[in-house]
PDB file of N, CA and C in Angstrom:
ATOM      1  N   UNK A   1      20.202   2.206  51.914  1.00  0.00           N
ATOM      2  CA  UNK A   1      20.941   1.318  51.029  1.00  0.00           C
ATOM      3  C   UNK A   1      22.433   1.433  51.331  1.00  0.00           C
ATOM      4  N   UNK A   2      23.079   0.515  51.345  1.00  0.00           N
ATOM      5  CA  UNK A   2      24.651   0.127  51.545  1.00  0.00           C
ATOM      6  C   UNK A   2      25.456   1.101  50.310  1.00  0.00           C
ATOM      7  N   UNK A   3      26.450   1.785  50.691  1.00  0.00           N
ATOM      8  CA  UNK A   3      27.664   2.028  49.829  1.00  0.00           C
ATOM      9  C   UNK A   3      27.807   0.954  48.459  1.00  0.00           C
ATOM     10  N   UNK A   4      27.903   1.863  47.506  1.00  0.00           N
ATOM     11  CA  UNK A   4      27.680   0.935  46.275  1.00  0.00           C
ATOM     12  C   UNK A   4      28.814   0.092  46.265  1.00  0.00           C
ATOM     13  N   UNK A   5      30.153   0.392  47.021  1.00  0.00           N
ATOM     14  CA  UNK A   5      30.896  -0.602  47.119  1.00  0.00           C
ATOM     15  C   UNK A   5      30.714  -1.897  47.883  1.00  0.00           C
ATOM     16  N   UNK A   6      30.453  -1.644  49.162  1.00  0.00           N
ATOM     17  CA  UNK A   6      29.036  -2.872  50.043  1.00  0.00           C
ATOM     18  C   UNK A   6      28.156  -3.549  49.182  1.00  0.00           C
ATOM     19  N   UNK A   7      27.724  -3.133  47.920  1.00  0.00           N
ATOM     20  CA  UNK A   7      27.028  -3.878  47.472  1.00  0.00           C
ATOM     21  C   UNK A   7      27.532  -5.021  46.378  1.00  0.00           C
ATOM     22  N   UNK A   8      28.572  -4.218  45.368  1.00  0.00           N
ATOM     23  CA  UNK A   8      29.506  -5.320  44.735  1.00  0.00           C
ATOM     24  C   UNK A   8      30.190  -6.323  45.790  1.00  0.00           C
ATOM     25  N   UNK A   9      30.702  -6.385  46.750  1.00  0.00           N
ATOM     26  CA  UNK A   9      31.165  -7.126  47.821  1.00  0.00           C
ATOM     27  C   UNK A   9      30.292  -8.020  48.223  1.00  0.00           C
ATOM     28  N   UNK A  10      29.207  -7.723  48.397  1.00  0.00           N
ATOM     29  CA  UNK A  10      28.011  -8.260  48.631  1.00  0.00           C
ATOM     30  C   UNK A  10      27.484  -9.632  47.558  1.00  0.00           C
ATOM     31  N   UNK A  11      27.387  -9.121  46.446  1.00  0.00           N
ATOM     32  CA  UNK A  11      27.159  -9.706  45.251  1.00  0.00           C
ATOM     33  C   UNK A  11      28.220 -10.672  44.648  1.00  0.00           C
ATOM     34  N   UNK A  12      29.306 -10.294  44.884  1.00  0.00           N
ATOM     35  CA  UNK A  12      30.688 -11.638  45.047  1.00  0.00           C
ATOM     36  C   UNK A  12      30.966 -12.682  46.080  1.00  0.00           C
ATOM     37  N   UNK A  13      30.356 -12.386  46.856  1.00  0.00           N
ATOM     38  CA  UNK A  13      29.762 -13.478  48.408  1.00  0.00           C
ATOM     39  C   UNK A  13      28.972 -14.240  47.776  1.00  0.00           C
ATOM     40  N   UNK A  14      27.555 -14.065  47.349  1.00  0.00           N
ATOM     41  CA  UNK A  14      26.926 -14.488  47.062  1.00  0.00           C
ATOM     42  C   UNK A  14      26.945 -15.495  45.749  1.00  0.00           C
ATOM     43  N   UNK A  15      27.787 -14.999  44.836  1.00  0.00           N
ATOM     44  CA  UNK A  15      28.212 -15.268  43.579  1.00  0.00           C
ATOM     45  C   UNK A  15      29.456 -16.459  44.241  1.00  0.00           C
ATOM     46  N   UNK A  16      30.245 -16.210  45.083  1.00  0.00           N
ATOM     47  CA  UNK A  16      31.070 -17.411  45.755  1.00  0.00           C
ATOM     48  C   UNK A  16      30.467 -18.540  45.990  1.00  0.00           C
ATOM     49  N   UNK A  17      29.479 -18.214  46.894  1.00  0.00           N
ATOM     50  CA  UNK A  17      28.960 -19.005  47.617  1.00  0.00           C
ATOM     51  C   UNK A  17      27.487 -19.603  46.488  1.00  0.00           C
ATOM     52  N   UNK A  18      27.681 -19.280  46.052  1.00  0.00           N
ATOM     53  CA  UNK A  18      26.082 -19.781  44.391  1.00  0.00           C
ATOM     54  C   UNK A  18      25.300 -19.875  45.146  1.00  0.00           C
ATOM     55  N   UNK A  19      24.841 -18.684  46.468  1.00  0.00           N
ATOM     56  CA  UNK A  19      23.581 -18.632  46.566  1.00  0.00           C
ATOM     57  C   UNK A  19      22.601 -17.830  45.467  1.00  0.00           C
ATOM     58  N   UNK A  20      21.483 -17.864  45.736  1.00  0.00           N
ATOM     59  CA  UNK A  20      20.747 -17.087  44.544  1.00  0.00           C
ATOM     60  C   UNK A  20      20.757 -15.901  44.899  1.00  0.00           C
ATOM     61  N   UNK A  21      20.653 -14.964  44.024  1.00  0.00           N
ATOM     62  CA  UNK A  21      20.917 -13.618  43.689  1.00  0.00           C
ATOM     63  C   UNK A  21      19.638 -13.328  43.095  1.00  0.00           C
ATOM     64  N   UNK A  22      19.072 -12.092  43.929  1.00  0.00           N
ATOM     65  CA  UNK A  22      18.051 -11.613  43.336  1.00  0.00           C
ATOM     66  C   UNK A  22      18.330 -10.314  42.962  1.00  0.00           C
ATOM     67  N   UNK A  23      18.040 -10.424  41.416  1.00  0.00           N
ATOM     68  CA  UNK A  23      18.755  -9.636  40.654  1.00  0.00           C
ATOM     69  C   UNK A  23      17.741  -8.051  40.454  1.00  0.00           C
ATOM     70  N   UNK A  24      16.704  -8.040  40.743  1.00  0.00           N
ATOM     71  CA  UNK A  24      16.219  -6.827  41.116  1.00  0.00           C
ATOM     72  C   UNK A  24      16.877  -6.118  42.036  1.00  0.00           C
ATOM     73  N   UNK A  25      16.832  -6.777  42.952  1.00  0.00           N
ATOM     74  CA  UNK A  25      17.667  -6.168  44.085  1.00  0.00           C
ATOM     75  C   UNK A  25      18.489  -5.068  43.851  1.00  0.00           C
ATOM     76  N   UNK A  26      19.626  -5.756  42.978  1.00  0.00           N
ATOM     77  CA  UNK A  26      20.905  -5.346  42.673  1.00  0.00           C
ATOM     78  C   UNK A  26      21.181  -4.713  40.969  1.00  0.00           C
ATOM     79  N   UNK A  27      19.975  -5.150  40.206  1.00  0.00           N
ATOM     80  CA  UNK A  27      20.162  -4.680  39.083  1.00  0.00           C
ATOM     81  C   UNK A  27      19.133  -3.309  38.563  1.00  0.00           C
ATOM     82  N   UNK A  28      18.986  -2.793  37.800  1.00  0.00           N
ATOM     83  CA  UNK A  28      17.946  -1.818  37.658  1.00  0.00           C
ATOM     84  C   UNK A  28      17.604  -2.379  36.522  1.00  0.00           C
ATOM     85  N   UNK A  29      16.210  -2.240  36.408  1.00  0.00           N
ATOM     86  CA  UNK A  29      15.328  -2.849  35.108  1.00  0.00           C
ATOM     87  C   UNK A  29      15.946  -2.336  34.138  1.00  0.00           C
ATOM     88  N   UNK A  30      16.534  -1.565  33.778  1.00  0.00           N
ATOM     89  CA  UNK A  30      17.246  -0.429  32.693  1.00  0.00           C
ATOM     90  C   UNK A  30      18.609  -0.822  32.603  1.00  0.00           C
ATOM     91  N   UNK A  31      19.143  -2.120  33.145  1.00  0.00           N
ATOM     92  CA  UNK A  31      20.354  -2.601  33.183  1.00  0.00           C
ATOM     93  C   UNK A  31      21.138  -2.886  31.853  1.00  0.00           C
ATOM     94  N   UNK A  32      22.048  -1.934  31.653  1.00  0.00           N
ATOM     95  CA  UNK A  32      22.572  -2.380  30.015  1.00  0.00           C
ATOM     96  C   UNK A  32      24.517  -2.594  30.496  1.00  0.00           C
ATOM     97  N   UNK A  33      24.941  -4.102  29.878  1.00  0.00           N
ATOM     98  CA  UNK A  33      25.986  -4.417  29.936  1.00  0.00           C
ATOM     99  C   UNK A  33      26.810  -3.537  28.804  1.00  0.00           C
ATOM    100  N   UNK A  34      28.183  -3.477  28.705  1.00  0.00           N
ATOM    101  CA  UNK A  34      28.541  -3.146  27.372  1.00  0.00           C
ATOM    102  C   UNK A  34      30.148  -3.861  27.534  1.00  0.00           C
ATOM    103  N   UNK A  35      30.567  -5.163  27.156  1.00  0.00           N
ATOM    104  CA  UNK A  35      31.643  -5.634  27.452  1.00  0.00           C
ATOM    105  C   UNK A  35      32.575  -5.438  26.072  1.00  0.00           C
ATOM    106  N   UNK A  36      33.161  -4.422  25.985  1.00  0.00           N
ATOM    107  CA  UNK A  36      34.340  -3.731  24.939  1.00  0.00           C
ATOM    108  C   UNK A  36      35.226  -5.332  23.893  1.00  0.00           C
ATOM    109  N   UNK A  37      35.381  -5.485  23.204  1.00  0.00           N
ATOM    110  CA  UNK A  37      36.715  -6.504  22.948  1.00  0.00           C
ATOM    111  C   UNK A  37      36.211  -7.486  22.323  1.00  0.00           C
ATOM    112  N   UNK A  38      34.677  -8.146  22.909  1.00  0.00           N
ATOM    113  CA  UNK A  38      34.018  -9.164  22.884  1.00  0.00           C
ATOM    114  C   UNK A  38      32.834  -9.408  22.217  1.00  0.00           C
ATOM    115  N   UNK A  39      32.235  -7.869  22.542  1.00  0.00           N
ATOM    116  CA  UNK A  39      30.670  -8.149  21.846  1.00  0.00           C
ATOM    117  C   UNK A  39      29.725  -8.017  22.251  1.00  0.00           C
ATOM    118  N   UNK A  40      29.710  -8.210  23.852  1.00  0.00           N
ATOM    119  CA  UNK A  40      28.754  -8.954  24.476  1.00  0.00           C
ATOM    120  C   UNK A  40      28.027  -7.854  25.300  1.00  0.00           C
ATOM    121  N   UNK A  41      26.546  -7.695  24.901  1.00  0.00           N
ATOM    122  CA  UNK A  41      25.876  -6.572  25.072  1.00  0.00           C
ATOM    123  C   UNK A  41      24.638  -7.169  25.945  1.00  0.00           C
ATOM    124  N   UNK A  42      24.304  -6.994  26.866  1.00  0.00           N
ATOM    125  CA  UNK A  42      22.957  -7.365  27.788  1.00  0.00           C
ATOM    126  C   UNK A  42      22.388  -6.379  28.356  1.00  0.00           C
ATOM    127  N   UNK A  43      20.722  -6.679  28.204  1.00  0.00           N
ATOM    128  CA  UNK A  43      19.863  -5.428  29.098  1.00  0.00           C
ATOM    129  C   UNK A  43      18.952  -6.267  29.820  1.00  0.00           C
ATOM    130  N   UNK A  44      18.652  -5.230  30.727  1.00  0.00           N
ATOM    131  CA  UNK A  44      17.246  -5.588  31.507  1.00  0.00           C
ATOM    132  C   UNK A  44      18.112  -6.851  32.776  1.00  0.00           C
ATOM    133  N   UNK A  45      16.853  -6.831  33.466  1.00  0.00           N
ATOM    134  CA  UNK A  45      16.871  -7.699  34.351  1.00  0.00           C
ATOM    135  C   UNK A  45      17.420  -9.461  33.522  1.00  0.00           C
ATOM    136  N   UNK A  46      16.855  -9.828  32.902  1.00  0.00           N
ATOM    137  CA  UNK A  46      17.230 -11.208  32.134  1.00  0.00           C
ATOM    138  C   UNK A  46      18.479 -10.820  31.676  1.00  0.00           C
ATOM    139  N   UNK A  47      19.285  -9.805  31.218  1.00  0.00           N
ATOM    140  CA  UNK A  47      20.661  -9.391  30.986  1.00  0.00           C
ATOM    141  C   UNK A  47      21.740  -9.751  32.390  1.00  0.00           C
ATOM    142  N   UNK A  48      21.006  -9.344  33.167  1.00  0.00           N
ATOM    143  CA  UNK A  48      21.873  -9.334  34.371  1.00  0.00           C
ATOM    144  C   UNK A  48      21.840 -10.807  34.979  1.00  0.00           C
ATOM    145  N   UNK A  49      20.918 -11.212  34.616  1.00  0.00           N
ATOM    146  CA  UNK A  49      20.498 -12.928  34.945  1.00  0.00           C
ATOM    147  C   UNK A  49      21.999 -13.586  34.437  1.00  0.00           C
ATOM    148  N   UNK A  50      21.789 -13.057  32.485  1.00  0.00           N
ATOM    149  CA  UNK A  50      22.984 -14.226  31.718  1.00  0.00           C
ATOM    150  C   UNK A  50      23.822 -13.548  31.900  1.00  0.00           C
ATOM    151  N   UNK A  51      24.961 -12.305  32.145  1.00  0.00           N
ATOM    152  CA  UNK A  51      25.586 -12.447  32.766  1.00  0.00           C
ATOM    153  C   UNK A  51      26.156 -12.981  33.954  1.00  0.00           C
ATOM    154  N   UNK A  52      25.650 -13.393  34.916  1.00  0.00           N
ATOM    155  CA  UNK A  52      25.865 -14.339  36.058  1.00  0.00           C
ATOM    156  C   UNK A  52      26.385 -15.514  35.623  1.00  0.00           C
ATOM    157  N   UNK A  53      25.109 -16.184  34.952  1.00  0.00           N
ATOM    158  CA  UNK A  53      25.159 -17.233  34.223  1.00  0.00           C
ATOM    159  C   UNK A  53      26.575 -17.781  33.547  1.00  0.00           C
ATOM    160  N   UNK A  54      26.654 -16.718  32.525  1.00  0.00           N
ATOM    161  CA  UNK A  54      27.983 -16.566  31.639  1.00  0.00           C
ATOM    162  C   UNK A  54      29.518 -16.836  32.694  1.00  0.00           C
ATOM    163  N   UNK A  55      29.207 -16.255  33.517  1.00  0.00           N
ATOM    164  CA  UNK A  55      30.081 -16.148  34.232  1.00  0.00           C
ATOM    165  C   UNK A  55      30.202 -17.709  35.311  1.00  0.00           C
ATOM    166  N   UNK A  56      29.403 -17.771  35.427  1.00  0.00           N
ATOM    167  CA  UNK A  56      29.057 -19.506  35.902  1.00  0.00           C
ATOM    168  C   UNK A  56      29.774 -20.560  34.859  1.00  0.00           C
ATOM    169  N   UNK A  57      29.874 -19.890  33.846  1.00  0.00           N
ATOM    170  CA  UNK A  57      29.894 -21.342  33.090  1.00  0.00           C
ATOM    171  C   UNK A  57      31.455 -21.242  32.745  1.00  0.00           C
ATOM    172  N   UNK A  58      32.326 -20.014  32.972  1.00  0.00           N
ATOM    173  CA  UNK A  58      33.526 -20.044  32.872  1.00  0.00           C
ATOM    174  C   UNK A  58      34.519 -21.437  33.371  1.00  0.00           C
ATOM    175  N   UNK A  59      33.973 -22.064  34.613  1.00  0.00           N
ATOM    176  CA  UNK A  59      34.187 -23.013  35.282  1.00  0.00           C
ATOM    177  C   UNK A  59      33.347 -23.793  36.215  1.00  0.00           C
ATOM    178  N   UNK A  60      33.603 -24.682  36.636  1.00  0.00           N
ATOM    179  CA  UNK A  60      32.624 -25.489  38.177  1.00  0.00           C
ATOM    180  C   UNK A  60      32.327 -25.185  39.160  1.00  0.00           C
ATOM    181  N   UNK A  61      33.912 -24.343  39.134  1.00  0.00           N
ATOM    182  CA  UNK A  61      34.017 -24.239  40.442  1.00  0.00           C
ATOM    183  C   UNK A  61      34.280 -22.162  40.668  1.00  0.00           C
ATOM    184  N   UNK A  62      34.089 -21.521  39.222  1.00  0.00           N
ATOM    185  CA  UNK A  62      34.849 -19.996  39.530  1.00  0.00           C
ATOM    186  C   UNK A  62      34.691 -19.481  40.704  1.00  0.00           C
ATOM    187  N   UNK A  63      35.873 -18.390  40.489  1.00  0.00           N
ATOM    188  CA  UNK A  63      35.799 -17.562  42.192  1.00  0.00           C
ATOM    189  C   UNK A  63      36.183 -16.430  41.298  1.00  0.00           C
ATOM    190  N   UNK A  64      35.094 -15.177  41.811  1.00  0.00           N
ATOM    191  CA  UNK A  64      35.329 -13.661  41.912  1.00  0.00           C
ATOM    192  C   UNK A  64      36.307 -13.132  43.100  1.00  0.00           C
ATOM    193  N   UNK A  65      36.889 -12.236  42.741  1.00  0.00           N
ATOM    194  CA  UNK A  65      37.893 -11.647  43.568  1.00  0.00           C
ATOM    195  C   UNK A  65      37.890  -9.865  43.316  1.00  0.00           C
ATOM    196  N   UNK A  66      37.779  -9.605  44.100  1.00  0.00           N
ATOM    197  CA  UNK A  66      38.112  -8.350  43.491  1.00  0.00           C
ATOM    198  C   UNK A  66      39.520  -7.597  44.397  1.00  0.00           C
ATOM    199  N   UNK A  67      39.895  -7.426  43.540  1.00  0.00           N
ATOM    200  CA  UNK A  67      41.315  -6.760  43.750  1.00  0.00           C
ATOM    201  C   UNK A  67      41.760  -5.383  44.064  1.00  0.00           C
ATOM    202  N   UNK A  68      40.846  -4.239  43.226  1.00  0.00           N
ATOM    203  CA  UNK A  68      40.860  -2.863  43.674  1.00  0.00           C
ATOM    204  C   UNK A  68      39.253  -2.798  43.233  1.00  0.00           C
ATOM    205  N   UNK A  69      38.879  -1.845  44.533  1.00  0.00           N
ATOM    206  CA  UNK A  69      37.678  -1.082  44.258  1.00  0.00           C
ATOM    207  C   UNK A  69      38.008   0.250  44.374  1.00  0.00           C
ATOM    208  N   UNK A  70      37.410   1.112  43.752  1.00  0.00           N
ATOM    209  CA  UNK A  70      37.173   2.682  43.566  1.00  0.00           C
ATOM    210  C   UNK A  70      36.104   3.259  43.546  1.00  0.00           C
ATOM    211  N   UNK A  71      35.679   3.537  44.667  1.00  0.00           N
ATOM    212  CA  UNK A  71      33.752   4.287  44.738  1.00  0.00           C
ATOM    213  C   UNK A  71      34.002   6.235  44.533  1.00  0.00           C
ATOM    214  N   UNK A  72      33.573   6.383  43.909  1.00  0.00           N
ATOM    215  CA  UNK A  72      32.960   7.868  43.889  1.00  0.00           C
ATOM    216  C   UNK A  72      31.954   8.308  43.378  1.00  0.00           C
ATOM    217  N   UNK A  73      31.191   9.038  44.168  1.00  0.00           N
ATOM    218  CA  UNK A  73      29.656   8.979  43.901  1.00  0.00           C
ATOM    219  C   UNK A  73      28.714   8.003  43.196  1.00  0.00           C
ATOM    220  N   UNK A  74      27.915   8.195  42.126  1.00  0.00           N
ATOM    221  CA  UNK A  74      27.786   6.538  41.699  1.00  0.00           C
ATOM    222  C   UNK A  74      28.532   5.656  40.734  1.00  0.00           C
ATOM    223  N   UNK A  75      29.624   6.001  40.930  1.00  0.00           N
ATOM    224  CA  UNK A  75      30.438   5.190  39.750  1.00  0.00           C
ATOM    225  C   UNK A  75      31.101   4.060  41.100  1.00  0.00           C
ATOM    226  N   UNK A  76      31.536   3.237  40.582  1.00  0.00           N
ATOM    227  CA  UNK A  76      32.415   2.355  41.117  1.00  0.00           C
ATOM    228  C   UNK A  76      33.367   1.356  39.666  1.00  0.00           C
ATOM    229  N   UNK A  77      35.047   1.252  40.515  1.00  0.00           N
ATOM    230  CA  UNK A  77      35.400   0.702  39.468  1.00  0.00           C
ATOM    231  C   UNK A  77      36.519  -0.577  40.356  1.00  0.00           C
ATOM    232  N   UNK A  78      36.247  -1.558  39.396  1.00  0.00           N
ATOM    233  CA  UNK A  78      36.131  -2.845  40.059  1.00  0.00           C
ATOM    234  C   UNK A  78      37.383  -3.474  38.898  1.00  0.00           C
ATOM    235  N   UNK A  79      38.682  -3.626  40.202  1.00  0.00           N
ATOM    236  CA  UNK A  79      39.684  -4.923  39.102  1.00  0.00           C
ATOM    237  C   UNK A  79      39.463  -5.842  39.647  1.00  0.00           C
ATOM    238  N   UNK A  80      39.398  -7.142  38.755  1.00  0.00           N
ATOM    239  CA  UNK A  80      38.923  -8.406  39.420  1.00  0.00           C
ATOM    240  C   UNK A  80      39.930  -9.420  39.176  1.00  0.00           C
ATOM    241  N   UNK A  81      39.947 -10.471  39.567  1.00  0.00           N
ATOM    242  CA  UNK A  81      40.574 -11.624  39.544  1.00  0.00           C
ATOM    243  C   UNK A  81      39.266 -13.285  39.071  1.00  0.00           C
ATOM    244  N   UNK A  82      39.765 -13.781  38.687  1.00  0.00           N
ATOM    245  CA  UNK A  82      38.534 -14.996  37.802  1.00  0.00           C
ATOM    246  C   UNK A  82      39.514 -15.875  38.201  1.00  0.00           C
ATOM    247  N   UNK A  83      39.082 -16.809  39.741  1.00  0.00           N
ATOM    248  CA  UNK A  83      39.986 -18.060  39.629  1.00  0.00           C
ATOM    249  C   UNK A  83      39.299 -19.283  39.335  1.00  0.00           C
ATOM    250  N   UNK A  84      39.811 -20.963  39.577  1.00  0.00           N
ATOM    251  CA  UNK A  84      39.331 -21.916  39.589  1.00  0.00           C
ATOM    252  C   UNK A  84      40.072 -22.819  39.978  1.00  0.00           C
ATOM    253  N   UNK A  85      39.714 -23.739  40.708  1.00  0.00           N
ATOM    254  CA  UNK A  85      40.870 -25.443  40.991  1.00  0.00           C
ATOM    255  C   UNK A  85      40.901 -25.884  39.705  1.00  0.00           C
ATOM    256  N   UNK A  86      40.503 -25.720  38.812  1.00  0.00           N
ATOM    257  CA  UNK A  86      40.893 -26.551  37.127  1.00  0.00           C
ATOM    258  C   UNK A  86      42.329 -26.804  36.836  1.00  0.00           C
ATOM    259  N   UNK A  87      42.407 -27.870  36.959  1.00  0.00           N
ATOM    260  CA  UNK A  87      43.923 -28.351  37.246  1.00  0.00           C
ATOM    261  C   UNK A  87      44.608 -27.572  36.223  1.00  0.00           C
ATOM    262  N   UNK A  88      44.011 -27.333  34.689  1.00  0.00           N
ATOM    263  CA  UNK A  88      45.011 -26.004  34.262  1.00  0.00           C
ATOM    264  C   UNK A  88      45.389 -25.170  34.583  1.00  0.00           C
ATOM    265  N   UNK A  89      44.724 -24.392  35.811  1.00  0.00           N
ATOM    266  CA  UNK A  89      45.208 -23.456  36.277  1.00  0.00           C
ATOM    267  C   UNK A  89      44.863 -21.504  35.362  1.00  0.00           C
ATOM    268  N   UNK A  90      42.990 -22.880  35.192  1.00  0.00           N
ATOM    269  CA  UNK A  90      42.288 -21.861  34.843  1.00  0.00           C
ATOM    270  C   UNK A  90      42.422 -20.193  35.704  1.00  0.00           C
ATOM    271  N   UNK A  91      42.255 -19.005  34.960  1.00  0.00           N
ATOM    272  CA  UNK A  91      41.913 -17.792  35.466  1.00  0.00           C
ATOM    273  C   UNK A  91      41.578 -16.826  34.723  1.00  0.00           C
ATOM    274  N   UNK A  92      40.949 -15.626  35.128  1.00  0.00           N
ATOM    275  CA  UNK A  92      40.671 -14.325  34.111  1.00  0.00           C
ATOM    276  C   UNK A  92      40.868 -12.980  34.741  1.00  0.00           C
ATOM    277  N   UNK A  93      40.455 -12.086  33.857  1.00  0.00           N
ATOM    278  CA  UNK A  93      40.901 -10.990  34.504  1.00  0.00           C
ATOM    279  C   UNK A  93      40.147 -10.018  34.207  1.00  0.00           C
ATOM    280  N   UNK A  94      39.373  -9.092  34.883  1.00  0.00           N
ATOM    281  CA  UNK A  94      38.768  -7.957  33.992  1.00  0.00           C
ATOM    282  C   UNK A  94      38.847  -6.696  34.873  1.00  0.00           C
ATOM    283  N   UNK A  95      38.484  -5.692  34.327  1.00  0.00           N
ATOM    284  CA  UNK A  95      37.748  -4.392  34.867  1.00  0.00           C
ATOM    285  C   UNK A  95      36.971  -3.417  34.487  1.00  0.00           C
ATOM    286  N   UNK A  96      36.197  -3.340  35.406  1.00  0.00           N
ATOM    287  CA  UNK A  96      34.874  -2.700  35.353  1.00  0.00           C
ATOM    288  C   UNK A  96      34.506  -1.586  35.874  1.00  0.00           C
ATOM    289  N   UNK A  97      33.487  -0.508  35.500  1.00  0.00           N
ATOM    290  CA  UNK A  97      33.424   0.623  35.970  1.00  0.00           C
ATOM    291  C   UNK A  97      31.400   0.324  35.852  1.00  0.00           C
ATOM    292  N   UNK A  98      31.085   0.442  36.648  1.00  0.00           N
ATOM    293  CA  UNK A  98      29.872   0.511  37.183  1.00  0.00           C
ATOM    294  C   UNK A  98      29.034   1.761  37.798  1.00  0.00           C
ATOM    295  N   UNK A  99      27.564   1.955  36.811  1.00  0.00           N
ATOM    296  CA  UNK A  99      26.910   3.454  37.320  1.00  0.00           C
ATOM    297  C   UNK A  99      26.005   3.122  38.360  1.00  0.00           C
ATOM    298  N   UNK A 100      25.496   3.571  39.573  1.00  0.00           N
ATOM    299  CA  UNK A 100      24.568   3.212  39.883  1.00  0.00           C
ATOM    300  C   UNK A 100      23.603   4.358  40.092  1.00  0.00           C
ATOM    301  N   UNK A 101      22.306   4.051  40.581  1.00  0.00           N
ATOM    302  CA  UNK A 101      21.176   4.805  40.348  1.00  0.00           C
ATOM    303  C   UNK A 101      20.434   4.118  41.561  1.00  0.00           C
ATOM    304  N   UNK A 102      19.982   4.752  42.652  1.00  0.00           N
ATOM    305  CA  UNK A 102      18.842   4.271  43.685  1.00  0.00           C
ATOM    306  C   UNK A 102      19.368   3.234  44.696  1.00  0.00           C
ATOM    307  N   UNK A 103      20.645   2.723  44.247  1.00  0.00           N
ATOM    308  CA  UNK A 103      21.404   1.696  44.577  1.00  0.00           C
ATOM    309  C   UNK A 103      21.673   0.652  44.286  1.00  0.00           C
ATOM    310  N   UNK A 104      21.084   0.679  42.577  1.00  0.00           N
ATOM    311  CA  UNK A 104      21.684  -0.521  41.776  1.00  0.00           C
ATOM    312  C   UNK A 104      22.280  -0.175  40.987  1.00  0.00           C
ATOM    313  N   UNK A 105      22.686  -1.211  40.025  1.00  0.00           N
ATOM    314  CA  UNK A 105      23.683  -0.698  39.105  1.00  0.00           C
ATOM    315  C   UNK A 105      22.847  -0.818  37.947  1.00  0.00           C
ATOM    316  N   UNK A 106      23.047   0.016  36.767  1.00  0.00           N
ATOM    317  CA  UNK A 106      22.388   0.672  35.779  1.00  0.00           C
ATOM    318  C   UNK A 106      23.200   0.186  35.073  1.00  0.00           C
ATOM    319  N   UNK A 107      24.236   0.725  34.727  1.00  0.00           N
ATOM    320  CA  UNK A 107      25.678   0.496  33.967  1.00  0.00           C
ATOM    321  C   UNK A 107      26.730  -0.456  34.250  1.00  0.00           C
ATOM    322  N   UNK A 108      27.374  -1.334  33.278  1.00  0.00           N
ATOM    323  CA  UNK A 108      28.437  -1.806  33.637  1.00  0.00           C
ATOM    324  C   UNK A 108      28.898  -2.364  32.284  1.00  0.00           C
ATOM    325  N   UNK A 109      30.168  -1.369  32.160  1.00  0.00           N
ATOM    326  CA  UNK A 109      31.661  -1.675  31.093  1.00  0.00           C
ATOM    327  C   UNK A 109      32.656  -1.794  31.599  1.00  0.00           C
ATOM    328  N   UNK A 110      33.076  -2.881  30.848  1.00  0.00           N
ATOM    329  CA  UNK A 110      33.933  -3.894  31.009  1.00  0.00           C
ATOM    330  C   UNK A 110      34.982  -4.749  29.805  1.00  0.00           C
ATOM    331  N   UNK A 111      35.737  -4.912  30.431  1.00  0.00           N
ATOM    332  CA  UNK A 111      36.879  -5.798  29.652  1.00  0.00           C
ATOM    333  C   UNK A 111      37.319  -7.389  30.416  1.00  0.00           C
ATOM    334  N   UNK A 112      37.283  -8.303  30.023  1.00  0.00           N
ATOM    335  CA  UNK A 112      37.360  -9.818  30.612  1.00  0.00           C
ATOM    336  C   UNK A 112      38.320 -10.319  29.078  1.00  0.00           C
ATOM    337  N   UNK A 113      39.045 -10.763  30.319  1.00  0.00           N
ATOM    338  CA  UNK A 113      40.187 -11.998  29.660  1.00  0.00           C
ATOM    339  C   UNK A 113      40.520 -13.222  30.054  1.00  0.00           C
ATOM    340  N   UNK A 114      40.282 -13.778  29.801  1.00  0.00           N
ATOM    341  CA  UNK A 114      40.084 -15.506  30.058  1.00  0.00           C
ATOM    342  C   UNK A 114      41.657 -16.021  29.366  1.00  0.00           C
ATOM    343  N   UNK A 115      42.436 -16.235  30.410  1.00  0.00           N
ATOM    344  CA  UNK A 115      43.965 -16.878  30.418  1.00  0.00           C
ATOM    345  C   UNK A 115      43.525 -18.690  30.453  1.00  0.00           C
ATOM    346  N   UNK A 116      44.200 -19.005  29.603  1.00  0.00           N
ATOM    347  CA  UNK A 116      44.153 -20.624  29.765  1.00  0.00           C
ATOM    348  C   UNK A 116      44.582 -21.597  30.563  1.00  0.00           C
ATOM    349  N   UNK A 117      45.909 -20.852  31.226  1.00  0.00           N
ATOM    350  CA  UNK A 117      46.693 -21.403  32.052  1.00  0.00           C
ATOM    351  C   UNK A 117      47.564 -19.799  32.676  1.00  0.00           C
ATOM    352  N   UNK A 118      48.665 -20.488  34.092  1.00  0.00           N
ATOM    353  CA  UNK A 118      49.370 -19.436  34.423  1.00  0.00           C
ATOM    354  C   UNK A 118      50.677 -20.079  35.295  1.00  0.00           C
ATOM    355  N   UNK A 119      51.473 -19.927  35.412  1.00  0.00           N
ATOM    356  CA  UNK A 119      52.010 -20.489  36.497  1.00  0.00           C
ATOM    357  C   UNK A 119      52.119 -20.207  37.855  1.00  0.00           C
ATOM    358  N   UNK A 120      52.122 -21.354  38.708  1.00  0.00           N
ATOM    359  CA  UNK A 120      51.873 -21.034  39.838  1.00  0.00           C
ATOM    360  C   UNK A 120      53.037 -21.250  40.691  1.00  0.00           C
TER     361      UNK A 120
END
């Protein structure tokens, strides 16, 4: 199995490009979200599904970015960037710290902020 950082990299390609994501793959049946600020709590494989999802629906067109990664042993921690062509000048922002186990991720807390606009 790839460096758990290879694999978030991996999973933002894919997530770019809206090919399908098979979320076994990459998720562990035992998958529990915990997004701080917001609320927003998901498990299991169908957790990891609507997160995607969720994240799909931010815009038409979103783009993942990630900005700093940090791997040590199975943690990884992920600052991201949330863009879009939305002529507002949609974007977001979060970061994440991710457990993994076997080579998926088990864990993932997080903070996401959804800016309305920014200047460019």
């Amino acid at each position: 199995m790839a460096a758990h950082g290879e694999v978030m990299r991996e999973l933002v390609r894919l997530f770019n490009e809206r090919a399908e994501v098979d979320v076994a793959r990459y998720f562990a049946p035992e998958f529990q979200l915990d997004q701080a600020g917001v609320g927003a709590s998901r498990s299991g494989l169908g957790g990891a599904r609507d997160m995607i999802e969720a994240l799909y629906a931010w815009s038409p067109d979103v783009q993942l970015e990630i900005l700093t990664l940090v791997e040590e042993g199975d943690y990884v921690a992920v600052r991201w960037q949330v863009t879009s062509s939305d002529p507002a000048g949609f974007r977001g922002v979060m970061m994440s710290m991710y457990r993994f186990v076997d080579g998926r991720i088990v864990d993932d807390w997080g903070i996401s902020q959804r800016a309305a606009a920014w200047q460019r």
